[in-house]
Protein backbone atom coordinates (compact mmCIF):
# COMPACT_ATOMS: atom_id res chain seq x y z
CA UNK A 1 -90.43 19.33 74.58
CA UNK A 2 -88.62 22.95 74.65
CA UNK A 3 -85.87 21.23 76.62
CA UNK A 4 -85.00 18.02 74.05
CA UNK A 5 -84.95 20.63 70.82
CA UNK A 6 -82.75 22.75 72.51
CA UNK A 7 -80.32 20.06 73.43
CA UNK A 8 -80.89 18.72 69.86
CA UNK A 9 -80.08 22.74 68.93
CA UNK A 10 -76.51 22.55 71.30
CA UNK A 11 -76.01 19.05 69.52
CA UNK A 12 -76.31 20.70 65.79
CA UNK A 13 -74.18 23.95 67.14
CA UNK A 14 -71.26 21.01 68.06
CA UNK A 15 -70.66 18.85 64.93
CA UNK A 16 -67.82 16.76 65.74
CA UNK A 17 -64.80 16.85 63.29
CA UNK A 18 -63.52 14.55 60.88
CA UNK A 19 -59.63 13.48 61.72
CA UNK A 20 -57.10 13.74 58.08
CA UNK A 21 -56.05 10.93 57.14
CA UNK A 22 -52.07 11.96 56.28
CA UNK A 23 -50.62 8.58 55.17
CA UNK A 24 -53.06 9.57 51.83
CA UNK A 25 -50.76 12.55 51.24
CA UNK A 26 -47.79 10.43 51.62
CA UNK A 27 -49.31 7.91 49.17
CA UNK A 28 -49.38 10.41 46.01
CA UNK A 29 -45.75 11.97 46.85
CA UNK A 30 -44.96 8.19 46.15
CA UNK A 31 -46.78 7.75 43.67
CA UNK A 32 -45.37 11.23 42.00
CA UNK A 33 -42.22 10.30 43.24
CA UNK A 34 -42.11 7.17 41.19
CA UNK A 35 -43.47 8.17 38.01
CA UNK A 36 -40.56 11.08 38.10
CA UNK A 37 -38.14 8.06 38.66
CA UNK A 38 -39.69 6.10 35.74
CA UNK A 39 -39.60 8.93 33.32
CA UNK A 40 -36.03 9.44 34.30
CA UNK A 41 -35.14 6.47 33.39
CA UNK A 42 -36.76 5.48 30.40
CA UNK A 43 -35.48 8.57 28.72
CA UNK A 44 -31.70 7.54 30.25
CA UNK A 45 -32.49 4.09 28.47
CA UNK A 46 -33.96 5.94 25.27
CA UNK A 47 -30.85 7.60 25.24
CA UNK A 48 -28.41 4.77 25.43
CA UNK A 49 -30.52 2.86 23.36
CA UNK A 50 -30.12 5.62 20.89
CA UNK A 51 -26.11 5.58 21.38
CA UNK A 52 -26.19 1.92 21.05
CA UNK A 53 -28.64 2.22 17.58
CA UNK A 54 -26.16 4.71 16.65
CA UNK A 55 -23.06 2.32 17.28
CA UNK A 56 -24.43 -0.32 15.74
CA UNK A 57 -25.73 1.62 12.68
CA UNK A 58 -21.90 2.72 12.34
CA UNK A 59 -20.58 -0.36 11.91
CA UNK A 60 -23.20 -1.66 9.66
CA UNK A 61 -22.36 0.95 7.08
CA UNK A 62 -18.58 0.34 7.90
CA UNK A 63 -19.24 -3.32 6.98
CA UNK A 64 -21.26 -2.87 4.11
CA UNK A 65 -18.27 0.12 2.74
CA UNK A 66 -15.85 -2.72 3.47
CA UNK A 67 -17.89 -5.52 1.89
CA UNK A 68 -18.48 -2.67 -1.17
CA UNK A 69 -14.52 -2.25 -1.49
CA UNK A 70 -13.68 -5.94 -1.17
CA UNK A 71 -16.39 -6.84 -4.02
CA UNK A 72 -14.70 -3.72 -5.96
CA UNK A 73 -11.33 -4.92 -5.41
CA UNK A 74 -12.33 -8.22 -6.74
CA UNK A 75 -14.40 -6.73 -9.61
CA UNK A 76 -10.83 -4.95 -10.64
CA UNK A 77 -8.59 -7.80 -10.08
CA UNK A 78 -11.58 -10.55 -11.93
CA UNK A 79 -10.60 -7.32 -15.13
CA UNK A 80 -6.96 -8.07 -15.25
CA UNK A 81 -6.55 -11.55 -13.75
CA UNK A 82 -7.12 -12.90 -17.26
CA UNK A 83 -6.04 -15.05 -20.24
CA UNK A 84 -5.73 -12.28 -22.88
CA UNK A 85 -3.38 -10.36 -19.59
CA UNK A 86 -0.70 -13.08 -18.85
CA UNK A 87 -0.67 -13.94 -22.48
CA UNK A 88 0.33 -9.73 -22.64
CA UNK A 89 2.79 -10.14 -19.89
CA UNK A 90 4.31 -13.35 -21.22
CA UNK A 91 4.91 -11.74 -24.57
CA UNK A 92 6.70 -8.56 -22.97
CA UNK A 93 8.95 -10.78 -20.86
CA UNK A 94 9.92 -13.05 -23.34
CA UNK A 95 10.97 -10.62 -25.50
CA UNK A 96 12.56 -8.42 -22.74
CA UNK A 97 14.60 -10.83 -21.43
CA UNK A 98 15.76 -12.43 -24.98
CA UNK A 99 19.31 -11.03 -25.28
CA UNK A 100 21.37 -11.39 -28.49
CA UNK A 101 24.57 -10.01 -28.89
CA UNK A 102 24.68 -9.04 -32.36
CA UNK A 103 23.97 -5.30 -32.92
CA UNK A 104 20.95 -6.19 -35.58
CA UNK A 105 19.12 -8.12 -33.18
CA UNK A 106 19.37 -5.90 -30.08
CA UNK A 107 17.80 -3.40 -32.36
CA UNK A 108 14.85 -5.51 -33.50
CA UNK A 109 14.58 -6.16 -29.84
CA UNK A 110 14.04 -2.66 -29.00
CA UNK A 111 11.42 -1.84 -31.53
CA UNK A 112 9.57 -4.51 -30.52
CA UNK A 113 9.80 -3.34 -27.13
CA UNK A 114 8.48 -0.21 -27.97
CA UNK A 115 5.26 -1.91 -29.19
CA UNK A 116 4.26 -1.97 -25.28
CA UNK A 117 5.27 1.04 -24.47
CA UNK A 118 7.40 3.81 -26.34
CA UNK A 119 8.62 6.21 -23.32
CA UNK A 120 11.02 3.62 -22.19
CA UNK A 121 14.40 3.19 -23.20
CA UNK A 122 14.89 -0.58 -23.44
CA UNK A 123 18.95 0.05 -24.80
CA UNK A 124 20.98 -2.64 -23.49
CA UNK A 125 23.55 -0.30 -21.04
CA UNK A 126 26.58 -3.19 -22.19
CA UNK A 127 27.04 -5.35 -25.05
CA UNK A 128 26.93 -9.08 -23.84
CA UNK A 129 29.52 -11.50 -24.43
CA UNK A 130 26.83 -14.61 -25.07
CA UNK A 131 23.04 -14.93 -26.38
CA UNK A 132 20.11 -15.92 -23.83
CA UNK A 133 17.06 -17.23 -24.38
CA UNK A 134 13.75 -17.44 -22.13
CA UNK A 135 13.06 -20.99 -21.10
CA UNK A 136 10.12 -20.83 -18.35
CA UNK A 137 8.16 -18.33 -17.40
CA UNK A 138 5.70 -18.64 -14.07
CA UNK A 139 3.11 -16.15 -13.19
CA UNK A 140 3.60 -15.38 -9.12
CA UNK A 141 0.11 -13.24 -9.21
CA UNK A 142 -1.48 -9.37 -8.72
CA UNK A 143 -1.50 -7.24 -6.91
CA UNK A 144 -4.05 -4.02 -6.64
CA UNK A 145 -2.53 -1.05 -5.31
CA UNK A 146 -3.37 2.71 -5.22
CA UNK A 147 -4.47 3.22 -9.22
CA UNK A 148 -2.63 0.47 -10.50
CA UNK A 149 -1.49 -3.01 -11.02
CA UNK A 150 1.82 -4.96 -9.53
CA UNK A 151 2.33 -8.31 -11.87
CA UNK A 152 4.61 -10.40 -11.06
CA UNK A 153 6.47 -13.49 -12.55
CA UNK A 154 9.80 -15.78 -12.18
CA UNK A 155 11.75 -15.89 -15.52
CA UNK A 156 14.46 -18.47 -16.29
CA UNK A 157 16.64 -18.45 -18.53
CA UNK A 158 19.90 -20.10 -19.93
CA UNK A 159 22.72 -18.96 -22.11
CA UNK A 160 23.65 -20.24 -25.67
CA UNK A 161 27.36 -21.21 -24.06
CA UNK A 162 29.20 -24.92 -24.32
CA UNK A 163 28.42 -25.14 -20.53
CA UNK A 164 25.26 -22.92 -20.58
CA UNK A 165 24.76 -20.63 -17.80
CA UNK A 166 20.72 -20.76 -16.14
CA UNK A 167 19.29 -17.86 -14.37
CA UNK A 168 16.44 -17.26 -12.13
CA UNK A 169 14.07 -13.50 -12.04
CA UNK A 170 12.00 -12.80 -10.02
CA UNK A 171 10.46 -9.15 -11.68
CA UNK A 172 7.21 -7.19 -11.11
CA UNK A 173 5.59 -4.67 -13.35
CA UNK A 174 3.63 -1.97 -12.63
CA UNK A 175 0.69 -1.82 -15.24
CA UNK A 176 -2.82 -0.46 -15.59
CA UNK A 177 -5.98 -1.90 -16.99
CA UNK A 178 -7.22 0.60 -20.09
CA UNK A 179 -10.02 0.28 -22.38
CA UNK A 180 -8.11 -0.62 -25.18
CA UNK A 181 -5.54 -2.46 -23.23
CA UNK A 182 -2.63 -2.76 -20.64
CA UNK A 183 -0.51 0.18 -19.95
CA UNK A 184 2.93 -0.88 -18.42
CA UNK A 185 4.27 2.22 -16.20
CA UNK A 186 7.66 1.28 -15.52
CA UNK A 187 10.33 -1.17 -16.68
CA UNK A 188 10.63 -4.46 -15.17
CA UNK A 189 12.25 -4.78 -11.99
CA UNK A 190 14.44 -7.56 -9.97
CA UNK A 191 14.18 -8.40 -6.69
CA UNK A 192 15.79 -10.89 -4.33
CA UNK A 193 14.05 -14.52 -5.60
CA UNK A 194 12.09 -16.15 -3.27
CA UNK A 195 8.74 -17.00 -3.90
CA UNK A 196 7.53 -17.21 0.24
CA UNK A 197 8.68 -13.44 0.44
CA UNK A 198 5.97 -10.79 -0.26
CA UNK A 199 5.83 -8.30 -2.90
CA UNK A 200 6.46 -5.40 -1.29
CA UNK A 201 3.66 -2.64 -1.34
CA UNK A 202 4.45 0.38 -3.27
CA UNK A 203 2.15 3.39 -2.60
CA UNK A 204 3.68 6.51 -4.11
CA UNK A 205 2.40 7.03 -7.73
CA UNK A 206 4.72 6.06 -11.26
CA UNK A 207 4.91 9.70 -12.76
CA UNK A 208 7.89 11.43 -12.57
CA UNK A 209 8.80 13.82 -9.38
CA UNK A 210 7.06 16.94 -9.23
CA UNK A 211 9.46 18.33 -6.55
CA UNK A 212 12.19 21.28 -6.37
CA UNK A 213 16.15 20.16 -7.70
CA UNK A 214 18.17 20.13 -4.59
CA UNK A 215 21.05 22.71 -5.19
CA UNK A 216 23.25 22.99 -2.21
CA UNK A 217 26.60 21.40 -3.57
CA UNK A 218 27.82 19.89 0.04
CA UNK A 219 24.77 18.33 0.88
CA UNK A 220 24.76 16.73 -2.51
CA UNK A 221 27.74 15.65 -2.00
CA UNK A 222 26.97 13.63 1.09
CA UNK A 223 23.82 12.36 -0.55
CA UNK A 224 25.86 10.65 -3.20
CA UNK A 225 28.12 8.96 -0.38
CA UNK A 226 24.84 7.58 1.43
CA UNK A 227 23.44 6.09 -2.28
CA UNK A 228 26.43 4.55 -3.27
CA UNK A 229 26.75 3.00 0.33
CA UNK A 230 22.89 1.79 -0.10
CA UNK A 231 23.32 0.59 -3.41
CA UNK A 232 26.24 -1.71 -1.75
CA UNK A 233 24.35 -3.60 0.56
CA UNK A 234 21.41 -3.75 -1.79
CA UNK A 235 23.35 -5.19 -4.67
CA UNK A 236 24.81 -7.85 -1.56
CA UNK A 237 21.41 -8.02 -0.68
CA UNK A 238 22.77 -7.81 3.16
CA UNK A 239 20.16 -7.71 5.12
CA UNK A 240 21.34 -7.47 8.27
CA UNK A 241 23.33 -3.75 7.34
CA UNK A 242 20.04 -2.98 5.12
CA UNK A 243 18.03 -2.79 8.04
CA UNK A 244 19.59 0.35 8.95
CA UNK A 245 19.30 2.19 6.22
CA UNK A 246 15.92 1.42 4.99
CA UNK A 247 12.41 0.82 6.38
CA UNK A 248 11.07 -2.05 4.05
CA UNK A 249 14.15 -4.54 3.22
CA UNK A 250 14.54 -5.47 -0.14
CA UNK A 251 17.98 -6.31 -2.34
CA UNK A 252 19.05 -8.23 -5.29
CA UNK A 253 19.60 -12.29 -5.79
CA UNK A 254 22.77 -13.48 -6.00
CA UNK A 255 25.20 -12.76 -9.12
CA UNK A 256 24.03 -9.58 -9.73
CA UNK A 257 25.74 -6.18 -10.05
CA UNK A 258 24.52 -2.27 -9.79
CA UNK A 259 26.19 0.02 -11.93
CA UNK A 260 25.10 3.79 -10.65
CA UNK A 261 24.69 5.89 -14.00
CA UNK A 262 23.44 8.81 -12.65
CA UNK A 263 21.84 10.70 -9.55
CA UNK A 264 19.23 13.51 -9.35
CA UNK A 265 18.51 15.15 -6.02
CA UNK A 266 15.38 16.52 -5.12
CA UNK A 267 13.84 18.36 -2.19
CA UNK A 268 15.82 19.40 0.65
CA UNK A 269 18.41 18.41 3.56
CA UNK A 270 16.36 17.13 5.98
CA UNK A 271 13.99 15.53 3.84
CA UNK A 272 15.81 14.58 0.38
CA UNK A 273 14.62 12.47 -2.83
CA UNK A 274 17.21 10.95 -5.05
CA UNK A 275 16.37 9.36 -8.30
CA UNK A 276 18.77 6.86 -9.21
CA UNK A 277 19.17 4.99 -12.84
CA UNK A 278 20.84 2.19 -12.39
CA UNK A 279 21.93 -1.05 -14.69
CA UNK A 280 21.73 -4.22 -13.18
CA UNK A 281 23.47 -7.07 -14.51
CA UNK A 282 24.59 -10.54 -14.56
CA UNK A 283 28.19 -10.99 -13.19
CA UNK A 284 29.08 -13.68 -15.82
CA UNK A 285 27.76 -12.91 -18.91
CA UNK A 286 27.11 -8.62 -18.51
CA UNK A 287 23.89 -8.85 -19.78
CA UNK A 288 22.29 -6.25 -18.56
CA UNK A 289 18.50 -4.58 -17.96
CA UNK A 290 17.97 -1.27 -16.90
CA UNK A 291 16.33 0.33 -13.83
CA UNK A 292 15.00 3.13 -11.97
CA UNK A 293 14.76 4.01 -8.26
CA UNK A 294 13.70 7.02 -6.02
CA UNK A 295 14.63 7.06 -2.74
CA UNK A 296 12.71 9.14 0.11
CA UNK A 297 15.09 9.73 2.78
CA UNK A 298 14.46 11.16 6.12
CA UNK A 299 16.92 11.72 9.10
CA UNK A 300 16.93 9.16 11.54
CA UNK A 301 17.36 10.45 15.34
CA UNK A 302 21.53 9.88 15.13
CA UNK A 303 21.20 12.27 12.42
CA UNK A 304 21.74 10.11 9.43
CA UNK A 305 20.03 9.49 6.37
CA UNK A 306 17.62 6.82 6.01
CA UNK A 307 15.44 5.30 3.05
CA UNK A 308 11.54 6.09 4.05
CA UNK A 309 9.95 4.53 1.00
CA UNK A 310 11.89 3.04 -2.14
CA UNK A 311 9.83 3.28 -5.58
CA UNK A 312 10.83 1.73 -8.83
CA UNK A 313 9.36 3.81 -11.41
């Protein structure tokens, strides 16, 4: 007996040991290891699914501003694109374009005139040698620029001769819409006729220029060479030569002629602003309508003057 409990004694002295199992350890780095790797990259996709949210958020409200300004655009244009507005327009160029040469009559005419607007001075610049009347006038359509209107129509007419004489305008008017009416901002003005062409796009406001007079004598002096070189190829309406000397092309129709009354100079040498009034008539019969332009020149890289941006105001 004393010797089986004491080898049972030696056995409970000896317990044998338990072997580690590593490939547990390895297990949870995995594990660990994996869930790092899944919260990098669901925050890496929460990000770009943020930038993406973002994106497309941007160009919702971009679409919905443009949808705003296109149902605002049409809102304005449904305000003058009316009856009660040609019938306005039709009236003004009727009686603007009615020319009589007795003196009573061209007087009448310019009262009349004044109705629409009194800052303008609707004098004839020449006494005509026949009568015209308005035959037809077509309404080309509107345009809505920065805070104002562009009209624009065709206007025929025809002389009271033995062999009448028929003429073709193409004219736009700058107008806006007011609550008790239209406001027309400038006088009427011509432009080469063709009816696939596309009324050019005037930005620059109708008011008269706020800038500094131009006062250096010589520089004047060239400025007056370059307009009444412009004011030769746009009376030719010559395109080809025009495209040197102006950005946007424009000129008159055929049979018309510029006579320069008077230039004021604005601004400075290297970036100049000439106001020009102008007469423009009809080579036959002198009847003649006046105009206004303004001319923003800059200098081109040979050094020469060039037209920026032409206004009719």
């Amino acid at each position: 007996m004393g010797i089986f409990q004491k080898k049972v004694r030696k056995s409970e002295k000896m317990p044998k040991k338990e072997k580690i199992k590593k490939y547990r350890v390895g297990r949870m780095q995995v594990i660990v290891w994996c869930g790092i790797f899944l919260f990098i990259g669901t925050g890496i996709s929460s990000i770009a699914s943020g930038f993406q949210a973002k994106t497309q958020a941007m160009q919702s409200y971009e679409a919905v501003e443009s949808l705003k300004n296109e149902i605002n655009d049409l809102k304005n244009m449904s305000e003058v694109d009316t009856p009660e507005a040609d019938s306005f327009f039709r009236r003004f160029l009727n009686t603007y374009f009615t020319i009589n040469k007795d003196v009573e009559s061209q007087k009448k005419r310019v009262e009349n005139l004044q109705v629409f607007n009194k800052a303008f001075d609707y004098q004839l610049p020449s006494t005509p040698t026949v009568n015209q009347t308005v035959t037809n006038i077509t309404h080309y359509g509107y345009q809505k620029l920065d805070d104002y209107f562009l009209v624009t129509y065709t206007v025929e007419t025809k002389t009271d001769e033995k062999e009448p004489q028929k003429f073709k305008y193409k004219v736009s008017i700058p107008f806006k819409k007011e609550k008790d009416g239209y406001v027309i901002l400038a006088l009427p003005y011509q432009l080469e006729y063709d009816l696939n062409g596309s009324v050019s796009e005037k930005t620059e406001t109708l008011t008269a220029y706020q800038g500094e007079l131009l006062k250096d004598e010589a520089v004047k002096e060239e400025l007056q060479t370059f307009a009444e070189q412009f004011l030769t190829e746009y009376e030719a309406n010559n395109k080809e030569n025009l495209k040197y000397l102006m950005s946007d092309v424009e000129g008159l129709g055929n049979g018309k002629t510029i006579k320069l009354k008077k230039i004021t100079y604005y601004g400075s040498q290297e970036a100049p602003v000439l106001e020009l009034n102008i007469t423009v008539n009809d080579a036959d019969t002198d009847i003649g309508f006046a105009e206004n332009i303004r001319l923003h020149l800059v200098k081109n890289a040979d050094g020469k003057y060039f037209v920026e941006t032409l206004d009719h105001y």
